[in-house]
C-alpha atoms as a PDB file:
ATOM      1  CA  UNK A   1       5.453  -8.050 -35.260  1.00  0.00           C
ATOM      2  CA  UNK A   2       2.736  -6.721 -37.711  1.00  0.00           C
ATOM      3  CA  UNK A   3       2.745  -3.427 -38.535  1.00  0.00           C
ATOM      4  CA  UNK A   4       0.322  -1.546 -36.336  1.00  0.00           C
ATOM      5  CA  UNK A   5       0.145   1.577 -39.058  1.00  0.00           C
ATOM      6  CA  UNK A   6      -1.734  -1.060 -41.464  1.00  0.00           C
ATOM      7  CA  UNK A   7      -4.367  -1.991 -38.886  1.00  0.00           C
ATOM      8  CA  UNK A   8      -7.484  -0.028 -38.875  1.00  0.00           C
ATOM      9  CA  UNK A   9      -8.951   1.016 -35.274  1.00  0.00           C
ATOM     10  CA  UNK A  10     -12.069  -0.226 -34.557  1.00  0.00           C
ATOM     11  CA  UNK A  11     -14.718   2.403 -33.732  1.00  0.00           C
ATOM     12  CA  UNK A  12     -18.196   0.561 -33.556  1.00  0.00           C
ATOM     13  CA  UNK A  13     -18.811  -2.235 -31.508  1.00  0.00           C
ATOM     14  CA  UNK A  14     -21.878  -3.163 -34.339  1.00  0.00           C
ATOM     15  CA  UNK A  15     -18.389  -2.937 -36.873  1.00  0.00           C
ATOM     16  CA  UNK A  16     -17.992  -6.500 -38.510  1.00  0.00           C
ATOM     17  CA  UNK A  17     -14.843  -6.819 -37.432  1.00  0.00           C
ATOM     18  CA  UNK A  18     -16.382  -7.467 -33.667  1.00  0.00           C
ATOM     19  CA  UNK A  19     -19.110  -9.773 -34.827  1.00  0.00           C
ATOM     20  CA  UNK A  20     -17.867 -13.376 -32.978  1.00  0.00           C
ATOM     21  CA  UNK A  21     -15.317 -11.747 -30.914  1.00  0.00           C
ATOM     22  CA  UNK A  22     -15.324 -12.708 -26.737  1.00  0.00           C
ATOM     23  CA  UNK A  23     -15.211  -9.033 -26.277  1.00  0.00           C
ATOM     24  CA  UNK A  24     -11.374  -8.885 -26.234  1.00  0.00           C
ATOM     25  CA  UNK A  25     -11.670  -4.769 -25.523  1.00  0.00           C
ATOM     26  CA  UNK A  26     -13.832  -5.423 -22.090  1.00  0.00           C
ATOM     27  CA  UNK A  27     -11.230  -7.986 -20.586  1.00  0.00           C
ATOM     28  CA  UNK A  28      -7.912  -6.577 -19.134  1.00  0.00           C
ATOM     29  CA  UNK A  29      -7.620  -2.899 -17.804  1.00  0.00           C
ATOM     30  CA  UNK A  30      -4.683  -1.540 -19.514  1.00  0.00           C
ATOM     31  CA  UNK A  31      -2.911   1.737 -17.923  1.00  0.00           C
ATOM     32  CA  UNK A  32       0.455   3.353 -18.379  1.00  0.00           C
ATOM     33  CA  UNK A  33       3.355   2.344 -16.207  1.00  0.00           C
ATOM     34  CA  UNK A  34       6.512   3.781 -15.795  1.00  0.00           C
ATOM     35  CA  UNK A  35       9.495   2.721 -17.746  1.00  0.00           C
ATOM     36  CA  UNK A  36      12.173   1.170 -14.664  1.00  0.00           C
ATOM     37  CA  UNK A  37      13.960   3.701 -15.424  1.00  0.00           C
ATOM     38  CA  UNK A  38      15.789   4.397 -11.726  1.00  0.00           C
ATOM     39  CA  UNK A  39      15.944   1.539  -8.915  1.00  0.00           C
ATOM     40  CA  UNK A  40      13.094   2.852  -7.388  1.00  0.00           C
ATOM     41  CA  UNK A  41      10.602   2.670 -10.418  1.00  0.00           C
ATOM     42  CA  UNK A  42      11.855  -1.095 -10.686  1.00  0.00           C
ATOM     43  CA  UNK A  43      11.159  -2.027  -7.370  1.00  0.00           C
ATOM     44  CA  UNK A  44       7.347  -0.746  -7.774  1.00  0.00           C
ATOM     45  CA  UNK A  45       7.272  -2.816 -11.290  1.00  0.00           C
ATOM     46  CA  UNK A  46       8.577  -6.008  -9.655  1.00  0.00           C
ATOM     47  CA  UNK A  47       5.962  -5.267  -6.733  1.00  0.00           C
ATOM     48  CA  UNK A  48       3.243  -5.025  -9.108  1.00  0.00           C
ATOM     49  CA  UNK A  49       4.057  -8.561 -10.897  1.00  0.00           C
ATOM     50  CA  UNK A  50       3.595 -10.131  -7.368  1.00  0.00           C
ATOM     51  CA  UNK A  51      -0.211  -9.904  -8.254  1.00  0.00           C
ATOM     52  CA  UNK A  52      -1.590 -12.536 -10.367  1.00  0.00           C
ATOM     53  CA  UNK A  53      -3.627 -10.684 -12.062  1.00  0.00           C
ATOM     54  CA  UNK A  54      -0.896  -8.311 -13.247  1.00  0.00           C
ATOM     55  CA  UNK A  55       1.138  -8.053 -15.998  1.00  0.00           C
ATOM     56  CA  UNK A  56       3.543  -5.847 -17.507  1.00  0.00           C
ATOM     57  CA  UNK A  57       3.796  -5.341 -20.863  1.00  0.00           C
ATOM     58  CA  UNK A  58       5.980  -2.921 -23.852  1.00  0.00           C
ATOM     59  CA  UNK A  59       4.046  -1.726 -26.556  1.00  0.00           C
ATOM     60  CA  UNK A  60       5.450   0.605 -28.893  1.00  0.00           C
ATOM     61  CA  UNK A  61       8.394   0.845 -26.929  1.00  0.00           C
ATOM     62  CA  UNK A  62       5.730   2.511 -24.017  1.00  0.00           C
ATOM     63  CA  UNK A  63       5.400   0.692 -20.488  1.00  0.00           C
ATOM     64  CA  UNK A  64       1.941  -0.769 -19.296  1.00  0.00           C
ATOM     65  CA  UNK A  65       0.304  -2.210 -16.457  1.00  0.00           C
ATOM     66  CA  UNK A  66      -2.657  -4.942 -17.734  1.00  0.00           C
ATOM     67  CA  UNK A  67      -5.026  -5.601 -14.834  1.00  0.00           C
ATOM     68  CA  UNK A  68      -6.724  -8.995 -15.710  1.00  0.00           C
ATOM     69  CA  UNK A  69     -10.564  -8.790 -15.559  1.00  0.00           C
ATOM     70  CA  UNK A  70     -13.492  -8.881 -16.878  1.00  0.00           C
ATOM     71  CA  UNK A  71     -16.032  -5.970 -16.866  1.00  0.00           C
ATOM     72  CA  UNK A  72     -18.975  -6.438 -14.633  1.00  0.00           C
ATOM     73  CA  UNK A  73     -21.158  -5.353 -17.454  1.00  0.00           C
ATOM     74  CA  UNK A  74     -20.290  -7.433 -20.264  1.00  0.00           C
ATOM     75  CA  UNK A  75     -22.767 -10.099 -20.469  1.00  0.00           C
ATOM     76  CA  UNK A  76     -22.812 -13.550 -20.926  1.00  0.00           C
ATOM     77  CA  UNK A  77     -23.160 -13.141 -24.858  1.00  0.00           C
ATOM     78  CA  UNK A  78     -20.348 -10.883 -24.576  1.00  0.00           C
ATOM     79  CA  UNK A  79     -22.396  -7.978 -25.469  1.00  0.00           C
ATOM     80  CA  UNK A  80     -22.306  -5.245 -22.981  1.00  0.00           C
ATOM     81  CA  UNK A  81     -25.200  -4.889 -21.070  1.00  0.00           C
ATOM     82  CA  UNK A  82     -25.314  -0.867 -20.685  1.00  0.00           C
ATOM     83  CA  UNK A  83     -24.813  -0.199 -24.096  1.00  0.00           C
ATOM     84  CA  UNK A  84     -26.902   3.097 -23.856  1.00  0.00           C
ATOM     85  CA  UNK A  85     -25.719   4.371 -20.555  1.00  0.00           C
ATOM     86  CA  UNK A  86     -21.981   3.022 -20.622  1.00  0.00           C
ATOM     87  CA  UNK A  87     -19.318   4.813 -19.005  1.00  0.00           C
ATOM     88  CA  UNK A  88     -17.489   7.868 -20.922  1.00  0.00           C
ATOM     89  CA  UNK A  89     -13.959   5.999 -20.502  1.00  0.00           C
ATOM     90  CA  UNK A  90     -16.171   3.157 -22.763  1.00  0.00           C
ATOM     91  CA  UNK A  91     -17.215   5.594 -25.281  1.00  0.00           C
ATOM     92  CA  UNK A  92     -14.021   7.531 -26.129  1.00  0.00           C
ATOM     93  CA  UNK A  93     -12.277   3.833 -25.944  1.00  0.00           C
ATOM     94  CA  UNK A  94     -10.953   3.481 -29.621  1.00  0.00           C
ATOM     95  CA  UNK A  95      -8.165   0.949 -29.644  1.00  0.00           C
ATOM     96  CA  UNK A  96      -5.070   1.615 -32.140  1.00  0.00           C
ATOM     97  CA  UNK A  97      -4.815  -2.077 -32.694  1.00  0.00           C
ATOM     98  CA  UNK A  98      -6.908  -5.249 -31.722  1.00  0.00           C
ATOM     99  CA  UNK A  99      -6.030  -7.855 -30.191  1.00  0.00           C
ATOM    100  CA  UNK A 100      -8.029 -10.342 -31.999  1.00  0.00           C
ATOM    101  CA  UNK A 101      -6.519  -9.400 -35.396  1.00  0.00           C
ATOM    102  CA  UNK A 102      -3.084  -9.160 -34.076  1.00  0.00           C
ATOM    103  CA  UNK A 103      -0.470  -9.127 -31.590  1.00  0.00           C
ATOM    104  CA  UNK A 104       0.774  -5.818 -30.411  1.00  0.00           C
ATOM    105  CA  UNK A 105       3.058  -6.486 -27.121  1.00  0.00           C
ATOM    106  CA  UNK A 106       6.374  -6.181 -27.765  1.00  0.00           C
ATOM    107  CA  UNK A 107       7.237  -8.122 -24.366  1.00  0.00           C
ATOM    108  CA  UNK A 108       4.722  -9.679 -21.916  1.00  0.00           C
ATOM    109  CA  UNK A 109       6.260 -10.003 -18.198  1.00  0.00           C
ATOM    110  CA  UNK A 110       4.524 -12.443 -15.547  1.00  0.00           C
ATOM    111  CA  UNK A 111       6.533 -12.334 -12.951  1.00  0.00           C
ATOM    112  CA  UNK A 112       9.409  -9.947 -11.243  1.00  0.00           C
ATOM    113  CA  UNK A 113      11.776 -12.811 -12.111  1.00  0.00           C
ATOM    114  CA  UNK A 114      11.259 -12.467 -16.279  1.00  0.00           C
ATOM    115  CA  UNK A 115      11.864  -8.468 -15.515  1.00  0.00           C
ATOM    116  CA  UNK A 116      14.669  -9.110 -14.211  1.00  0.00           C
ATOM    117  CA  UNK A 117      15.806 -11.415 -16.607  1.00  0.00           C
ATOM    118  CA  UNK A 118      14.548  -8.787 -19.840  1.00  0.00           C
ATOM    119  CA  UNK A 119      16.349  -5.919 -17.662  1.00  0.00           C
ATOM    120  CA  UNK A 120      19.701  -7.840 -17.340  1.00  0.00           C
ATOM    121  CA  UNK A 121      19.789  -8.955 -21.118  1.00  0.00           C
ATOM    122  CA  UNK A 122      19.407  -5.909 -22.425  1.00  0.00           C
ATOM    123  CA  UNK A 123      22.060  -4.198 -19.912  1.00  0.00           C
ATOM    124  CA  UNK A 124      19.223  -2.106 -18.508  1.00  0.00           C
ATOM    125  CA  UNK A 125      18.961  -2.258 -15.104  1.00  0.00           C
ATOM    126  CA  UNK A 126      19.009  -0.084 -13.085  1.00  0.00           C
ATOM    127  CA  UNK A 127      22.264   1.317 -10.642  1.00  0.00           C
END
């Protein structure tokens, strides 16, 4: 994986960097998850990749949940069509690392079975 120290975050949707891009940033609501830790915390993982619009994903050894999606205010250019008046969660958003420039999942899960699978490999499932 590509160091993520070396990548520069990007703070201005007018940044270069952004020109051309399908607005990677407005697709996919990201939020922690717990790690499945105790059988319990497992169980709601492996419930949660019974949705198909949910993933599960490691980054920097930290646990998230990514919601597939689109914002219903990005438009058709990709340009977000409340620039001005966008929500406060938009305008503190300052991603460590983009997408577009570089991978930074450590493991993607689909489904409860390739949890399972990741869990068992690396002796980590839970008793």
């Amino acid at each position: 994986m590509q160091d993520k120290l070396n990548t520069i975050p990007l703070e201005n949707p007018d940044d270069s960097r952004c020109r051309g891009c399908t607005a990677l940033c407005c697709h996919n609501l990201t939020l922690p998850a717990p790690p499945p830790a105790t059988p319990e915390a497992l169980q709601d993982l492996l419930w949660r990749l019974h949705f198909d619009t949910v993933r599960l994903c490691i980054i920097d050894g930290n646990w998230f949940m990514i919601v597939s999606g689109r914002c219903t205010f990005l438009g058709d250019d990709n340009m977000c069509t409340i620039y001005e008046t966008r929500p406060e969660q938009c305008r503190k958003y300052n991603p460590p690392f983009c997408e577009r420039y570089m991978n930074p999942y450590e493991v993607v899960f689909h489904s409860p079975q390739e949890l399972k699978d990741y869990l068992s490999a690396q002796g980590a499932l839970p008793a």
